[in-house]
C-alpha atoms as a PDB file:
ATOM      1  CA  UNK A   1       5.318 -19.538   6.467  1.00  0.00           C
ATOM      2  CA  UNK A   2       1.789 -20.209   8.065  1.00  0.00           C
ATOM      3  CA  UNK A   3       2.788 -19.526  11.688  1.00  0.00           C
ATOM      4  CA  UNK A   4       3.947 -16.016  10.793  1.00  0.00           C
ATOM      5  CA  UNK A   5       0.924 -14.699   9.001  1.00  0.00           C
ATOM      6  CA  UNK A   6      -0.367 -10.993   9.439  1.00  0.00           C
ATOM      7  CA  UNK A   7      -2.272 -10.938  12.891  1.00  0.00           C
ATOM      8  CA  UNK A   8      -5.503 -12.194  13.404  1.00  0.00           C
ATOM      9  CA  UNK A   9      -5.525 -15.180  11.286  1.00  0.00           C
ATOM     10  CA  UNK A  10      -4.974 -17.805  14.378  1.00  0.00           C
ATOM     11  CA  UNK A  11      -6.880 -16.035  16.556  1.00  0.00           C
ATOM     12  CA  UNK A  12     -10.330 -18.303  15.892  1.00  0.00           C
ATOM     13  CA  UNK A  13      -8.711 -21.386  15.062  1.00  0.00           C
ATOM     14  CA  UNK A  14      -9.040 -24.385  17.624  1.00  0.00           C
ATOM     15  CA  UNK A  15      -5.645 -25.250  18.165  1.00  0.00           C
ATOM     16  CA  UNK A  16      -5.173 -21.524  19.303  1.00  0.00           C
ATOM     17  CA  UNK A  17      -7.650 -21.927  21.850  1.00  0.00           C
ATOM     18  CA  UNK A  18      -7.229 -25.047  23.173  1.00  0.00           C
ATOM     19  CA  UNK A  19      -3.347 -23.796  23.678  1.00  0.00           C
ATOM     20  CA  UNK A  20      -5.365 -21.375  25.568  1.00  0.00           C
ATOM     21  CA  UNK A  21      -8.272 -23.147  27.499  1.00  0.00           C
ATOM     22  CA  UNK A  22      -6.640 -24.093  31.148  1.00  0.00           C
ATOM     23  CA  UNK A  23      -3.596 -23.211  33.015  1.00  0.00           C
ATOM     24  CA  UNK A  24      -2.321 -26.490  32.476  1.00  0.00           C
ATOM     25  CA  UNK A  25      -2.423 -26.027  28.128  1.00  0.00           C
ATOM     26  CA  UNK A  26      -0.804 -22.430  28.577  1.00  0.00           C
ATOM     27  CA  UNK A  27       2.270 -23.457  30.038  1.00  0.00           C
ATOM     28  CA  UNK A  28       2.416 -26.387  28.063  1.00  0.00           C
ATOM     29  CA  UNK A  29       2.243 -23.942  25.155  1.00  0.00           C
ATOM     30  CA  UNK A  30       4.890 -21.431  27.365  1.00  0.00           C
ATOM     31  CA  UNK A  31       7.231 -24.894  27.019  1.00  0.00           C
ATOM     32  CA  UNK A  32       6.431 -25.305  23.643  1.00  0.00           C
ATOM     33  CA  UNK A  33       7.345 -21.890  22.531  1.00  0.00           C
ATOM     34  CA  UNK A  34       4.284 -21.458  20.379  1.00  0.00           C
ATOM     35  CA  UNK A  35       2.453 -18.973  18.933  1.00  0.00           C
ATOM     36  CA  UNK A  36      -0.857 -17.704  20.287  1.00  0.00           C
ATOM     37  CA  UNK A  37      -3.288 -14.877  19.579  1.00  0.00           C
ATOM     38  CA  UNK A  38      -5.687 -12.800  21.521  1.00  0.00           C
ATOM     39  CA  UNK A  39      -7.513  -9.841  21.658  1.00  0.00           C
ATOM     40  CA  UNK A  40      -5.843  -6.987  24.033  1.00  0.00           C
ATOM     41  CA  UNK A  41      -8.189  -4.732  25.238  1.00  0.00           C
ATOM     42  CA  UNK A  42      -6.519  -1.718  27.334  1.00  0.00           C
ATOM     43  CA  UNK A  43      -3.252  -0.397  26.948  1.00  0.00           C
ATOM     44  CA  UNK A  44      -2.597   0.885  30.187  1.00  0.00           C
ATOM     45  CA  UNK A  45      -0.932   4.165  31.339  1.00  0.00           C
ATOM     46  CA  UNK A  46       2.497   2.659  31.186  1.00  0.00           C
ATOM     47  CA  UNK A  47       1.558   0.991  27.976  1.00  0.00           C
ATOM     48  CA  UNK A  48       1.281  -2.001  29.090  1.00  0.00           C
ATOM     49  CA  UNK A  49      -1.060  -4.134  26.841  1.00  0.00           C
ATOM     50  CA  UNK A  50      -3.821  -6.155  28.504  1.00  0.00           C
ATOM     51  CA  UNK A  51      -4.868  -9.266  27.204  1.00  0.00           C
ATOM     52  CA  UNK A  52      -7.303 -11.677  28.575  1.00  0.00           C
ATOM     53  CA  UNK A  53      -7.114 -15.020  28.157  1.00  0.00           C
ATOM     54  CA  UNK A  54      -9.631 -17.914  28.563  1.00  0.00           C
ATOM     55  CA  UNK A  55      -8.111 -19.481  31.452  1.00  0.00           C
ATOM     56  CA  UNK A  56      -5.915 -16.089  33.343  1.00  0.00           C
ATOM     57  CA  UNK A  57      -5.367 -12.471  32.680  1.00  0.00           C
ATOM     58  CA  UNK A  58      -2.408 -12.184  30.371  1.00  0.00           C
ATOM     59  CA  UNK A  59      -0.196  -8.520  30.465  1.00  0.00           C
ATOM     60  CA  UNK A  60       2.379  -8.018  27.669  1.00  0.00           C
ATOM     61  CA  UNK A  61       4.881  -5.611  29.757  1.00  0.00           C
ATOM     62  CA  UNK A  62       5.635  -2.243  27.097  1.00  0.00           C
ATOM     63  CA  UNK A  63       9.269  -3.539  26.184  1.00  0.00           C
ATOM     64  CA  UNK A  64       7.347  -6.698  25.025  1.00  0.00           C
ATOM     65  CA  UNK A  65       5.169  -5.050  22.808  1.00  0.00           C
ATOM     66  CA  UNK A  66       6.919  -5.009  19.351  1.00  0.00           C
ATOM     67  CA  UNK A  67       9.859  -5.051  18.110  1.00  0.00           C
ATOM     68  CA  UNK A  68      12.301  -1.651  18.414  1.00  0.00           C
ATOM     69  CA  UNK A  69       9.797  -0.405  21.509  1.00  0.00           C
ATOM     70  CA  UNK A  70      13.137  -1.332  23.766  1.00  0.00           C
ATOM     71  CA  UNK A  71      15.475   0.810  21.524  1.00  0.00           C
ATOM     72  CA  UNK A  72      13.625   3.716  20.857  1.00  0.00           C
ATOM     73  CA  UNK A  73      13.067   3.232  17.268  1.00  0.00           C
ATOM     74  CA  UNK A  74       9.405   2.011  17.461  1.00  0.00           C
ATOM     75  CA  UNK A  75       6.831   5.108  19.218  1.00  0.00           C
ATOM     76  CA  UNK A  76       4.439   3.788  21.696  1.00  0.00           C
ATOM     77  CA  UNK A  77       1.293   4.395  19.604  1.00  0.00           C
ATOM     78  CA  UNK A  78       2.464   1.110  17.842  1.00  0.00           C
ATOM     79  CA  UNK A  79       1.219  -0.186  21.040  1.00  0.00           C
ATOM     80  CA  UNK A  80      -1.886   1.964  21.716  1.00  0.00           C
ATOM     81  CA  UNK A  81      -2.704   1.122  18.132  1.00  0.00           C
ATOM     82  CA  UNK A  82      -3.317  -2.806  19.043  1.00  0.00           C
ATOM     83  CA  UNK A  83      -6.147  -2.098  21.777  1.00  0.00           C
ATOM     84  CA  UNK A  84      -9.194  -3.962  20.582  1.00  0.00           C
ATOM     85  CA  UNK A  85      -7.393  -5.919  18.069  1.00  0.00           C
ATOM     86  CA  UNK A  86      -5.591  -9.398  18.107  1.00  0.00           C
ATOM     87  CA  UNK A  87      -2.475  -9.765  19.256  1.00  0.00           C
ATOM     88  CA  UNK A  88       0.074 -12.743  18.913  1.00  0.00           C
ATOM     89  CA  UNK A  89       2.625 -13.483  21.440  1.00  0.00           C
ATOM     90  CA  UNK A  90       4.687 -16.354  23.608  1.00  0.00           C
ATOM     91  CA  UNK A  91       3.911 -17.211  27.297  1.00  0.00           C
ATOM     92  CA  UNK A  92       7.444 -16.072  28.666  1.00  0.00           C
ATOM     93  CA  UNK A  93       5.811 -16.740  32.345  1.00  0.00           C
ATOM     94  CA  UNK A  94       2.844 -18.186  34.204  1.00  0.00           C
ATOM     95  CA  UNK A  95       3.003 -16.124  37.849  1.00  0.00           C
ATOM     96  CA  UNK A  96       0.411 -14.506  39.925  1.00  0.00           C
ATOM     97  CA  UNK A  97      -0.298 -10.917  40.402  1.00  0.00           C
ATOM     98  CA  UNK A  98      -0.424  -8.756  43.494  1.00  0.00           C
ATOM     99  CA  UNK A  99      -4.029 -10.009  44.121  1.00  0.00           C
ATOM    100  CA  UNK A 100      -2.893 -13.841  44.239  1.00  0.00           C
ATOM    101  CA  UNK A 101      -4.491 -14.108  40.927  1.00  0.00           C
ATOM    102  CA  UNK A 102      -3.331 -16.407  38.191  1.00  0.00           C
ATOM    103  CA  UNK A 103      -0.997 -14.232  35.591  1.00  0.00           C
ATOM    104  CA  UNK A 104       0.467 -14.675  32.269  1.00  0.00           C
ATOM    105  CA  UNK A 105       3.543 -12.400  31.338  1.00  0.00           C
ATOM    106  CA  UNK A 106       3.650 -12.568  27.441  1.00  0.00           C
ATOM    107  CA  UNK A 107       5.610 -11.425  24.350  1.00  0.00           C
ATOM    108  CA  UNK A 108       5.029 -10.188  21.404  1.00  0.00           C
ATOM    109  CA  UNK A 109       8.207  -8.405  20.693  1.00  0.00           C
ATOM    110  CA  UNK A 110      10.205 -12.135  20.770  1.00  0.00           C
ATOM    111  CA  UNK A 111       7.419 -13.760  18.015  1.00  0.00           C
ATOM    112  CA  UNK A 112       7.955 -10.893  15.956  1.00  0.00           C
ATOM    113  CA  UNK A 113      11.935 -11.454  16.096  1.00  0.00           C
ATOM    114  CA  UNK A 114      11.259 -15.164  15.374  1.00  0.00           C
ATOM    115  CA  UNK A 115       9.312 -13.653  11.996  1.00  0.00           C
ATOM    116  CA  UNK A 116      11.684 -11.793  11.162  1.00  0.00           C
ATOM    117  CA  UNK A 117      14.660 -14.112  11.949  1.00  0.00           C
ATOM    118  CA  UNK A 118      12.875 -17.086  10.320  1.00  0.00           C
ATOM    119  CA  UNK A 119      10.706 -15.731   7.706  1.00  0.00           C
ATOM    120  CA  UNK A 120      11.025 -12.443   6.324  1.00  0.00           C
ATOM    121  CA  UNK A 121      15.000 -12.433   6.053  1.00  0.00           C
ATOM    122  CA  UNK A 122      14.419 -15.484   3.503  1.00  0.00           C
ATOM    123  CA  UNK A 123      12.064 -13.322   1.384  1.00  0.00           C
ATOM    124  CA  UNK A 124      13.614 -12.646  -2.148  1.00  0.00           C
ATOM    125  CA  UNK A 125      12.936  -9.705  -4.582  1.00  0.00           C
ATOM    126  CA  UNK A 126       9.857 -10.690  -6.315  1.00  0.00           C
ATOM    127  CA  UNK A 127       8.556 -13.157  -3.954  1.00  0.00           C
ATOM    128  CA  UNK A 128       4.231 -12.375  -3.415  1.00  0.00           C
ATOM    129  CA  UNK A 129       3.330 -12.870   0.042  1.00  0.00           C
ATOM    130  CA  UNK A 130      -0.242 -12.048   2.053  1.00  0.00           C
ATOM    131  CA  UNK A 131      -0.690  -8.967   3.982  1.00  0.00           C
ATOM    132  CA  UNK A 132      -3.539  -7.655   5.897  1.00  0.00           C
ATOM    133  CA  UNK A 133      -3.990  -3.660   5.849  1.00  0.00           C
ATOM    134  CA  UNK A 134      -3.744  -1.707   9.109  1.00  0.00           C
ATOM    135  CA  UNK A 135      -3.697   1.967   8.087  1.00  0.00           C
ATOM    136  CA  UNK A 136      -3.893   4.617   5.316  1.00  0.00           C
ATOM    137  CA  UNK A 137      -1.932   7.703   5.286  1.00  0.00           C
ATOM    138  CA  UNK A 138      -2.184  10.323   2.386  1.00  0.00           C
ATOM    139  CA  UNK A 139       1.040   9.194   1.372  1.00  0.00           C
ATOM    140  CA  UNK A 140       0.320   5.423   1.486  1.00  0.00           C
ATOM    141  CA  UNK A 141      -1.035   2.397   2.562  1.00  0.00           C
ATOM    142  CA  UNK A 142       1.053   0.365   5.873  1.00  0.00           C
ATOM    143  CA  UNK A 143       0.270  -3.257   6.146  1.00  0.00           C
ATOM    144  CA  UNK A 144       1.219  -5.806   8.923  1.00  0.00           C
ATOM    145  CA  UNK A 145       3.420  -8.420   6.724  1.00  0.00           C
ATOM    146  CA  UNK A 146       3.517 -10.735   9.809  1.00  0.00           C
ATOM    147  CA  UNK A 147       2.929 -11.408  13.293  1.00  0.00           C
ATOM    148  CA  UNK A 148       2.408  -7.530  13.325  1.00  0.00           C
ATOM    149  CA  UNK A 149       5.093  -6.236  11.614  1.00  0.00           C
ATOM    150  CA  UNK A 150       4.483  -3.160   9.712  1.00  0.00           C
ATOM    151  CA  UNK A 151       5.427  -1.932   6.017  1.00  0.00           C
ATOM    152  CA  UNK A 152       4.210   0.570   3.507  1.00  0.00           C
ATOM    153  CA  UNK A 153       2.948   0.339   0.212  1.00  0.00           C
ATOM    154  CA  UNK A 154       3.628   4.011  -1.500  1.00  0.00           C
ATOM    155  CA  UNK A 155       1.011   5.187  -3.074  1.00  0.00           C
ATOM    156  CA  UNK A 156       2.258   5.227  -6.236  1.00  0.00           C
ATOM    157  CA  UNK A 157       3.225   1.586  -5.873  1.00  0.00           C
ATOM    158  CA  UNK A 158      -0.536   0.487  -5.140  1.00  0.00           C
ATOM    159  CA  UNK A 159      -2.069   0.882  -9.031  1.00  0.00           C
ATOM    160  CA  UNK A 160      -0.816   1.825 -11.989  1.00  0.00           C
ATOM    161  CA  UNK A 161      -4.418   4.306 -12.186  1.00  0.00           C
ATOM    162  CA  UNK A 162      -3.982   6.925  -9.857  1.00  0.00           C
ATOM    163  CA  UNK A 163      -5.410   7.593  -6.695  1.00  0.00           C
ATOM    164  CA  UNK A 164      -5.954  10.843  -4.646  1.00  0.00           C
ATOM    165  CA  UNK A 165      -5.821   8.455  -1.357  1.00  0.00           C
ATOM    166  CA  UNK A 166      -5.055   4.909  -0.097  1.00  0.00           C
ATOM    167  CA  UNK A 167      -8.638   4.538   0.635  1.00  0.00           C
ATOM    168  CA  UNK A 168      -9.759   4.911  -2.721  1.00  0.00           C
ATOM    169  CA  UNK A 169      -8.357   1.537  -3.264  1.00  0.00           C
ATOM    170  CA  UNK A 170      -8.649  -0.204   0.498  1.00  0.00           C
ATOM    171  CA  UNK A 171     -10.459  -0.432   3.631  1.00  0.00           C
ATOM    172  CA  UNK A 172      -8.531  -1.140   7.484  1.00  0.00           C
ATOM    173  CA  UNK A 173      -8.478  -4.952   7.802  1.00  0.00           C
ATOM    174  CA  UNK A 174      -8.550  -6.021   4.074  1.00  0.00           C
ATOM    175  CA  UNK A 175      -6.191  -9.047   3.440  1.00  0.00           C
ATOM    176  CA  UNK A 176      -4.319  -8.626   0.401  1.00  0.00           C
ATOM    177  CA  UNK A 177      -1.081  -9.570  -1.316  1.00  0.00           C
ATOM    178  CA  UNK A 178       1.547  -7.792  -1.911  1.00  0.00           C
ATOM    179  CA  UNK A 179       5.233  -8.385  -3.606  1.00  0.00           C
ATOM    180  CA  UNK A 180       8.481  -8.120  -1.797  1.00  0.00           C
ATOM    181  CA  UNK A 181      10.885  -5.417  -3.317  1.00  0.00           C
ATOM    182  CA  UNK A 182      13.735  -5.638  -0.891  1.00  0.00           C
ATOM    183  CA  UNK A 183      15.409  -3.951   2.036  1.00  0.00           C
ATOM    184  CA  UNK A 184      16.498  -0.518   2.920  1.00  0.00           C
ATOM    185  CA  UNK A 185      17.722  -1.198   6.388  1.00  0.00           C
ATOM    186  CA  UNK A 186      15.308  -2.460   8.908  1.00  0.00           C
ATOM    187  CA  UNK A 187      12.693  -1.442   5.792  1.00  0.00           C
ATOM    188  CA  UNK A 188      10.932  -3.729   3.923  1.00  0.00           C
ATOM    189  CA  UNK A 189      10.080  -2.531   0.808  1.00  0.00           C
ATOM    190  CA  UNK A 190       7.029  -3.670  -1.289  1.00  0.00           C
ATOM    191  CA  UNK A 191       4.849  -3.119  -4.158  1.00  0.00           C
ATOM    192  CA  UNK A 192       1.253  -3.917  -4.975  1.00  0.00           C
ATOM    193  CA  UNK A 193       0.362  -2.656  -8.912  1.00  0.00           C
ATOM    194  CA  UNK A 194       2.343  -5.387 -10.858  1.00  0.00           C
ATOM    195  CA  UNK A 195      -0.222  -8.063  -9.447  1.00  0.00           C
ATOM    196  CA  UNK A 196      -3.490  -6.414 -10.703  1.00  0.00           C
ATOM    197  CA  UNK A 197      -2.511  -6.903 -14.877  1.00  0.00           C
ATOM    198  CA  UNK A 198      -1.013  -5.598 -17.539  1.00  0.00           C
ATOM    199  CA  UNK A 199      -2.750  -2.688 -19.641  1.00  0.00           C
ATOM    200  CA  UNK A 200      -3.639  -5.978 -22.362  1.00  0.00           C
ATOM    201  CA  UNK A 201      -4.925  -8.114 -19.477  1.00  0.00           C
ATOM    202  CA  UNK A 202      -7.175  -5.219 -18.216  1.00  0.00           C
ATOM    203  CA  UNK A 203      -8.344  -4.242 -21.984  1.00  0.00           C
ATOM    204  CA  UNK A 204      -9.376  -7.382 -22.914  1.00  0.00           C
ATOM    205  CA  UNK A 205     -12.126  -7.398 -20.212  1.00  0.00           C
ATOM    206  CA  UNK A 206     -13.872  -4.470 -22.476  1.00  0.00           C
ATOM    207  CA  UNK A 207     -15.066  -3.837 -26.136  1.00  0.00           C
ATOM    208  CA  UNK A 208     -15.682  -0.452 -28.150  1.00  0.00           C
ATOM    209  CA  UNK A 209     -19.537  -0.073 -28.021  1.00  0.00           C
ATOM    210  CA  UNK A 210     -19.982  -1.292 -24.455  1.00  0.00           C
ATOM    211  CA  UNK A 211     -20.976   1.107 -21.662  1.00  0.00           C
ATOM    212  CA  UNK A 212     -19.494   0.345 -18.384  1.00  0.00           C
ATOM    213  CA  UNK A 213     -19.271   1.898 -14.903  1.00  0.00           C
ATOM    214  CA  UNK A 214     -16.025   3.413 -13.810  1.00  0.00           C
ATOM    215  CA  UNK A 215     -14.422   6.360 -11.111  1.00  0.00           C
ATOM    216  CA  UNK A 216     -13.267   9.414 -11.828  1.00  0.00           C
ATOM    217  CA  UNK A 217      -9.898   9.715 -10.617  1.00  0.00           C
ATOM    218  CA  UNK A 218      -8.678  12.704 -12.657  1.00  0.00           C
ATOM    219  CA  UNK A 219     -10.142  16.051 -13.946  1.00  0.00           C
ATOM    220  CA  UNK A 220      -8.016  18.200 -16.582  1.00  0.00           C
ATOM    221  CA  UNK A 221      -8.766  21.154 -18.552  1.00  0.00           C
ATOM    222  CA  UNK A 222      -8.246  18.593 -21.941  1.00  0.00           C
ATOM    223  CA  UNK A 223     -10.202  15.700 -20.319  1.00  0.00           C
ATOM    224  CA  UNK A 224     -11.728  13.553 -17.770  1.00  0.00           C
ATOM    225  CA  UNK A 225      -9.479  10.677 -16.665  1.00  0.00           C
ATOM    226  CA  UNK A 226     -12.091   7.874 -16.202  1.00  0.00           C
ATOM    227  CA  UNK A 227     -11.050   4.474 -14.538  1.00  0.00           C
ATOM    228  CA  UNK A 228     -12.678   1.312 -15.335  1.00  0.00           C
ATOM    229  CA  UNK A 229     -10.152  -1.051 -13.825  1.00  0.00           C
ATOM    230  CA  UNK A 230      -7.266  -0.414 -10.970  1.00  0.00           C
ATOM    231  CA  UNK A 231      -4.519  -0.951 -14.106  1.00  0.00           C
ATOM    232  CA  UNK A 232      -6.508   0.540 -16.229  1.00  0.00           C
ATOM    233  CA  UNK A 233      -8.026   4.437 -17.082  1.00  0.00           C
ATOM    234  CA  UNK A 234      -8.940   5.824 -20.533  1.00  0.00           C
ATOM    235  CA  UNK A 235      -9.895   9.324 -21.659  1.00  0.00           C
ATOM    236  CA  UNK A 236     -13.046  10.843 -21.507  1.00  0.00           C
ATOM    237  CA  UNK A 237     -13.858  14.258 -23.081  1.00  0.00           C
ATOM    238  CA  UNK A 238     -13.863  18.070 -20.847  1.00  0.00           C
ATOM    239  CA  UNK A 239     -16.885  17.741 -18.556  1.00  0.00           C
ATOM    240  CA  UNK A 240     -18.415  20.635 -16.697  1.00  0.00           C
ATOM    241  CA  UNK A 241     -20.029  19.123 -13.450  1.00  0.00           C
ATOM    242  CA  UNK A 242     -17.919  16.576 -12.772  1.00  0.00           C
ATOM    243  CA  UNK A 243     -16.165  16.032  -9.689  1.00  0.00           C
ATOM    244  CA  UNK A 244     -12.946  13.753  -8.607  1.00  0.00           C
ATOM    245  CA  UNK A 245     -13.941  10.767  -6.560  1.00  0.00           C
ATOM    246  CA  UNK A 246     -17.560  10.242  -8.850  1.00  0.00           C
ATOM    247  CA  UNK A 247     -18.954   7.070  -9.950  1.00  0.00           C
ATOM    248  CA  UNK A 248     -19.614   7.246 -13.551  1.00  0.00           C
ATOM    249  CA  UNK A 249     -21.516   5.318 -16.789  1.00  0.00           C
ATOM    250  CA  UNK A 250     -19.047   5.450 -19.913  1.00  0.00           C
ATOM    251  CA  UNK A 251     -19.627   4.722 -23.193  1.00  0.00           C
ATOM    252  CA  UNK A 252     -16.391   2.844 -25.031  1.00  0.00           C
ATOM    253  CA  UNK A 253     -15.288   4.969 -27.662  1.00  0.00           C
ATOM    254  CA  UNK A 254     -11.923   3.019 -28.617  1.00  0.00           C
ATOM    255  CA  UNK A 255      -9.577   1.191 -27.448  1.00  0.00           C
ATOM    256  CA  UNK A 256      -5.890   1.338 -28.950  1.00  0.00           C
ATOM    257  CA  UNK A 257      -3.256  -0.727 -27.871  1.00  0.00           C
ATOM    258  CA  UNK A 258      -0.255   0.761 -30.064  1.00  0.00           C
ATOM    259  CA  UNK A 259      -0.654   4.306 -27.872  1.00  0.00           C
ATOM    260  CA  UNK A 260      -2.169   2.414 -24.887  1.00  0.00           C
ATOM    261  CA  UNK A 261      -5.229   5.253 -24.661  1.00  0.00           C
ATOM    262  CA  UNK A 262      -9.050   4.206 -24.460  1.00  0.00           C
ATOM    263  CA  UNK A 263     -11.675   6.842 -25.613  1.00  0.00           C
ATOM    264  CA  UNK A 264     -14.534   7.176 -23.381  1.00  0.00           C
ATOM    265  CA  UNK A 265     -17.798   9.580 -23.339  1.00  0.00           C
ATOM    266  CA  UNK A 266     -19.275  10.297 -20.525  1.00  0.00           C
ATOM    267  CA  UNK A 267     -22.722   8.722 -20.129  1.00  0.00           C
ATOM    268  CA  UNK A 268     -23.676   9.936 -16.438  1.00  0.00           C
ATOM    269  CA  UNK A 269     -21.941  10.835 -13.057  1.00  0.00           C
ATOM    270  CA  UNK A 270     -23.021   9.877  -9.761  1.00  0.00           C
ATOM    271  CA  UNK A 271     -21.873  10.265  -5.909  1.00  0.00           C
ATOM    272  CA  UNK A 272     -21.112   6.524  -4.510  1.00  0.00           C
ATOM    273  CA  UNK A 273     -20.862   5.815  -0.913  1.00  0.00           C
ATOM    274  CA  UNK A 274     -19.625   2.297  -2.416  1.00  0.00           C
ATOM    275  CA  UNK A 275     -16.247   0.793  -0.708  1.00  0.00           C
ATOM    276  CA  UNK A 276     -13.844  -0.478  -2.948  1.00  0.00           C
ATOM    277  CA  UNK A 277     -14.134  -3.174  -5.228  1.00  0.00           C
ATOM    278  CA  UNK A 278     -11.971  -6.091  -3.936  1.00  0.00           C
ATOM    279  CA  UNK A 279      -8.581  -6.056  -5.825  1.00  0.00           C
ATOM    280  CA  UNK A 280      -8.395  -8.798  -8.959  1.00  0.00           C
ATOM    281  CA  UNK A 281      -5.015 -10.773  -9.152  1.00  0.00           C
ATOM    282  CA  UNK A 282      -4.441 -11.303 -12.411  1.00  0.00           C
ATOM    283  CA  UNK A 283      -1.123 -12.707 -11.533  1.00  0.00           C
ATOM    284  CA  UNK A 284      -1.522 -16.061  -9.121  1.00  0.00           C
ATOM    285  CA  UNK A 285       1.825 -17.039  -7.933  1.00  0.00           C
ATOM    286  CA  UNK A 286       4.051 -16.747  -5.464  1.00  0.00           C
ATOM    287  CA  UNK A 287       7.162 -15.213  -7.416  1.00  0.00           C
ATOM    288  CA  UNK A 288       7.843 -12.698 -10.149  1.00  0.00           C
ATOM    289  CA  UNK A 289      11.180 -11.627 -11.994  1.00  0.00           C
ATOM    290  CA  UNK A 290       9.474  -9.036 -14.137  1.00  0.00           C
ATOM    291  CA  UNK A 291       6.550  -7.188 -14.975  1.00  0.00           C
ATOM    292  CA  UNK A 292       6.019  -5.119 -18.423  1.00  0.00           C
ATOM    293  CA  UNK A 293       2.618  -3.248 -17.878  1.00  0.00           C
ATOM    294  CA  UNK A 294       2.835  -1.982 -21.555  1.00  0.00           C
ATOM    295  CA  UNK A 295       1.288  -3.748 -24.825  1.00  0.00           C
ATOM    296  CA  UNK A 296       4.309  -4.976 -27.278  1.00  0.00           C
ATOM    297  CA  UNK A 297       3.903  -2.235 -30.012  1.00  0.00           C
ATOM    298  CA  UNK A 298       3.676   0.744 -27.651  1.00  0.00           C
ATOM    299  CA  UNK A 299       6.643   3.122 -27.868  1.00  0.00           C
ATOM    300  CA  UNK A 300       6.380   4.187 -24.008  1.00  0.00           C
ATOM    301  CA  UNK A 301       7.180   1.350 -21.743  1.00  0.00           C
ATOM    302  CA  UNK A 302       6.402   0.630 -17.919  1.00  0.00           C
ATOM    303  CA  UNK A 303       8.377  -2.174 -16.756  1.00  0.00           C
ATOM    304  CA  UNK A 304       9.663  -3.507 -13.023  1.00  0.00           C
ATOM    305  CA  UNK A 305      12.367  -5.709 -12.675  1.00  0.00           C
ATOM    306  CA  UNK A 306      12.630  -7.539  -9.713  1.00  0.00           C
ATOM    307  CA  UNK A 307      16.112  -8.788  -8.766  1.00  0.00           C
END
């Protein structure tokens, strides 16, 4: 649903800050109950987030910050974490602080109930919805999946090519998509590789005899793991200089679909300060019931099932 979109994507609109521009359009938003977004910009020492607004300093009080802050189960560096970013929230109260001064008391902790309440517990298995990326761990990537609530993509779930880190494949703020998997508890669970191709989709975009630029992602006594496409990596032969992480010019071999390999030589390696390539979506929808990576005469098979 539009109003529960990753944050950031109503802070610039006009409606958002016209809600915003006078005293008068705040608490007609407050009445309203609707969603606005702002930029906080201190966390104070009780972890209280700050947030100016156009027409009166707004203050989202800690147990207001995000949902589980009350119970425990959410640290405060969830909080901490938002400084210099946009926040969403409800006007819960138009006051005035100890100065006489014109104050907005806001939450972001009920919008992110609402999202959950009216959005995300609708979500089936399989259903593709946007996400923006907040931060990479080693172990994998954690997106906000709306209104600033937070999930993790496993690294093994990003591409079916492998990765040494999150941030070979995306940079803090990216918006990307990502499909639901289901629940484990208060988890969501989601995926990312079934929505970059199948190994056919990927191989048809190259041709024995071409040379084309790819990464190195892996580096084995019997070979060089080369990849030319997120879904896609072929086999290049033993190397002596070459390093993880390198850019490199390959020369297409092969390709052969029945054992799903592509035979590469290397042409040249080079280090790249290049960020990632933006991911292609092969798959365009909003829903999907299964995904079979493999080619239809290969023997080993990579399938999901979403159900």
């Amino acid at each position: 649903m539009e109003q529960y979109m990753p944050e950031g994507h109503r802070i610039h609109t006009e409606e958002n800050r016209r809600r915003m521009a006078t005293p008068a359009a705040l608490r007609e938003a407050m009445l309203r109950g609707q969603i606005l977004e702002a930029r906080a910009t201190v966390c104070d020492s009780a972890h209280n987030l700050i947030v100016p607004l156009p027409c009166m300093r707004g203050v989202i009080p800690r147990e207001e910050g995000a949902i589980g802050i009350r119970e425990g189960q959410t640290r405060d560096i969830a909080l901490i974490a938002r400084v210099n970013k946009p926040v969403c929230f409800v006007v819960e109260a138009v006051t005035v602080d100890e100065h006489g001064e014109p104050l907005a008391i806001l939450s972001r902790r009920k919008v992110q109930e609402r999202c959950r309440a009216e959005y995300l517990s609708f979500l089936r298995a399989g259903d593709i919805v946007p996400a923006c990326v907040t931060h990479l761990e080693s172990f994998g990537c954690f997106v906000d999946i709306g209104c600033g609530i937070p999930s993790l993509i496993p690294i093994d779930a990003i591409s079916v090519s492998r990765i040494s880190h999150p941030e070979d494949r995306f940079v803090v703020g990216q918006q990307i998509r990502v499909i639901f998997k289901g629940r484990d508890g208060e988890k969501i669970l989601l995926s990312h590789k079934e929505l970059l191709g199948t190994w056919e989709e990927n191989a048809a975009q190259f041709s024995p005899g071409e040379t084309v630029g790819g990464i190195i992602r892996s580096v084995e006594e019997y070979g060089i793991f080369v990849e030319l496409a997120p879904n896609l990596a072929g086999l290049a032969e033993p190397h002596r200089t070459v390093r993880v992480g390198q850019h490199a010019s390959v020369y297409i071999k092969a390709i052969l679909p029945d054992r799903m390999k592509l035979k590469l030589v290397i042409v040249d390696v080079f280090d790249s300060d290049a960020p990632p390539a933006l991911p292609q979506y092969f798959y365009t929808g909003d829903h999907i019931t299964r995904w079979d990576y493999t080619p239809h005469r290969a023997v080993k098979r990579m399938v999901s099932e979403f159900s």
